[in-house]
Protein backbone atom coordinates (compact mmCIF):
# COMPACT_ATOMS: atom_id res chain seq x y z
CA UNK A 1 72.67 118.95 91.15
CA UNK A 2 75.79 119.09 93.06
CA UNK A 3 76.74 122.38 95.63
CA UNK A 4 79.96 123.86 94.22
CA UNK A 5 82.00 124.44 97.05
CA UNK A 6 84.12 127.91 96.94
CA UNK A 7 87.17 128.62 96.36
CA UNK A 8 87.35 130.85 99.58
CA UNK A 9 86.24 127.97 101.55
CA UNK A 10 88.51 126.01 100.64
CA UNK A 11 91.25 128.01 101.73
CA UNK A 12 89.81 128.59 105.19
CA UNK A 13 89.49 124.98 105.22
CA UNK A 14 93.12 124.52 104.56
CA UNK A 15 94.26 127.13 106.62
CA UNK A 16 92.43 125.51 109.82
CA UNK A 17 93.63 122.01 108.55
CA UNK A 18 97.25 123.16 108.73
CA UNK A 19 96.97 124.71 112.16
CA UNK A 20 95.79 121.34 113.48
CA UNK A 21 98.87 119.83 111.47
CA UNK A 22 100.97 122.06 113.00
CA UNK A 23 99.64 121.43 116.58
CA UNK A 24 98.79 117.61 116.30
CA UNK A 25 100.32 116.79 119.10
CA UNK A 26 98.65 119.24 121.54
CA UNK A 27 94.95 118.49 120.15
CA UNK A 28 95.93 114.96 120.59
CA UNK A 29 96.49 115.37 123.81
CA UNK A 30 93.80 117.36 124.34
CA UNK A 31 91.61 115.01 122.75
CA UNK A 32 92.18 112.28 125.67
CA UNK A 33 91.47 114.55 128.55
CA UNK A 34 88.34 116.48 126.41
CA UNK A 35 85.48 115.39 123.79
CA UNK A 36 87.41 115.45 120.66
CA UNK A 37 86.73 118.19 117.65
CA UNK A 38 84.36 115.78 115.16
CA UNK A 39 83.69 118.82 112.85
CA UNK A 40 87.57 119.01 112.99
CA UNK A 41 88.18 115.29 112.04
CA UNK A 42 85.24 115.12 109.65
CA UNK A 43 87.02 118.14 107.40
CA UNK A 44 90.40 116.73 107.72
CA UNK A 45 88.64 113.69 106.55
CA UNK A 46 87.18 114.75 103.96
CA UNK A 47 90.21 116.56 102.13
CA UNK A 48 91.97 113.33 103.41
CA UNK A 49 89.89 111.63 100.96
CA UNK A 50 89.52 113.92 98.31
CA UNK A 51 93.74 113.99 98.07
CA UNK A 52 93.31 110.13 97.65
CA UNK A 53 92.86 110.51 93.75
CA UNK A 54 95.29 113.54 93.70
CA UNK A 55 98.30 113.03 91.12
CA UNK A 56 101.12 112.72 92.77
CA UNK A 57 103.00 116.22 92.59
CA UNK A 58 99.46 117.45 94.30
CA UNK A 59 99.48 115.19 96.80
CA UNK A 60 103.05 115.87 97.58
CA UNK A 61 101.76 119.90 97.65
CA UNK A 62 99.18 118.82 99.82
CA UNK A 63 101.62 116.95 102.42
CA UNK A 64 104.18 119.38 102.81
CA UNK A 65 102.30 122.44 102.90
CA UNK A 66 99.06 121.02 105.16
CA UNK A 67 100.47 118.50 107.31
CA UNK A 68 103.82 119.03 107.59
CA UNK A 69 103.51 122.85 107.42
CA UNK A 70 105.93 123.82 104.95
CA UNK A 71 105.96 127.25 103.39
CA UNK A 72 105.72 127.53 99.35
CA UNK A 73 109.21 129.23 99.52
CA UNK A 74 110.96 126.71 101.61
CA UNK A 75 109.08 123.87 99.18
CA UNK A 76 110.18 125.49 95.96
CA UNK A 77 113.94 125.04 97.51
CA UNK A 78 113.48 121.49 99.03
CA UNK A 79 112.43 120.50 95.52
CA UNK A 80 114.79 122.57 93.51
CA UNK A 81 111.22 124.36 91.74
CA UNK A 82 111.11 128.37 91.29
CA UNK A 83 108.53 129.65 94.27
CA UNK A 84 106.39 130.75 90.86
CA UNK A 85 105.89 126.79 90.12
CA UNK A 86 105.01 126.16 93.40
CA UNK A 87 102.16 128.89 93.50
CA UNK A 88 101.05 127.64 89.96
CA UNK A 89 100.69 124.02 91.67
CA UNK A 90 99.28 125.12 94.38
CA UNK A 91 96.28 127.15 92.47
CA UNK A 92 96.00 123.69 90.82
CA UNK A 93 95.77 121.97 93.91
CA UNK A 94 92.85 124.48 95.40
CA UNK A 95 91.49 123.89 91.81
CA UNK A 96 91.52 119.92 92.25
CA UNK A 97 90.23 120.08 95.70
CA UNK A 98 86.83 122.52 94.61
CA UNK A 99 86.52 119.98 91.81
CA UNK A 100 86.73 116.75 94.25
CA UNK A 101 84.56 118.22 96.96
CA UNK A 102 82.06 119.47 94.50
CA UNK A 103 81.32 116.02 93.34
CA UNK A 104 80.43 114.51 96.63
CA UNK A 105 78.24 117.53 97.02
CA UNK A 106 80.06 118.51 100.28
C-alpha cells in the first residue's frame, strides 16, 4: 500500500524548492564553506525525478515557475496563455506531482 502524499505538502515542498531556485547561487556558495542541505537536495531530487515523466507543457510549468522563479501572471504573458490557463495547469501539475510521488511511496 502506497502513502498518498498531500496536496498541502506538496506545495510547501514547492514553495521551499523555489526559494532555493531563486537563491542557487548563495546556497552554492554556502555549500563549499558549510555541510551542504541533504534533506534539501534529496527533495529537489525527488520532484527532479518525478518531472522526468511530466508531459511537456508540465514540465515547462515546472521550470519556469520552480527554478527559474517565474510568477503565473508573468508566464501566462511569456506564453501568450490567459493567467486562468496557467492556474488550471498548474492545479494539474500539483495533481501530477501527488500522483508521481505517491507511487514511489515517498
Amino acid at each position: 500500500m502506497c502513502n498518498k502524499v498531500s496536496l498541502a505538502q506538496i506545495k510547501e515542498d514547492l514553495k521551499e524548492i523555489r526559494y532555493y531556485y531563486s537563491r542557487k547561487a548563495h546556497f552554492d556558495n554556502a555549500f563549499k564553506q558549510i555541510a551542504s542541505n541533504d534533506s534539501l537536495l534529496e527533495k529537489i531530487q525527488k520532484y527532479s525525478d518525478a518531472m522526468g515523466s511530466a508531459p511537456a507543457f508540465l514540465y515547462d510549468l515546472y521550470i519556469s515557475l520552480y527554478t527559474e522563479n517565474c510568477t503565473q501572471e508573468g508566464l501566462a504573458n511569456n506564453l501568450g496563455f490567459s493567467t486562468v490557463h496557467i492556474n488550471q495547469k498548474h492545479k494539474e501539475l500539483i495533481q501530477f506531482l501527488q500522483n508521481k510521488l505517491s507511487e514511489g511511496g515517498n
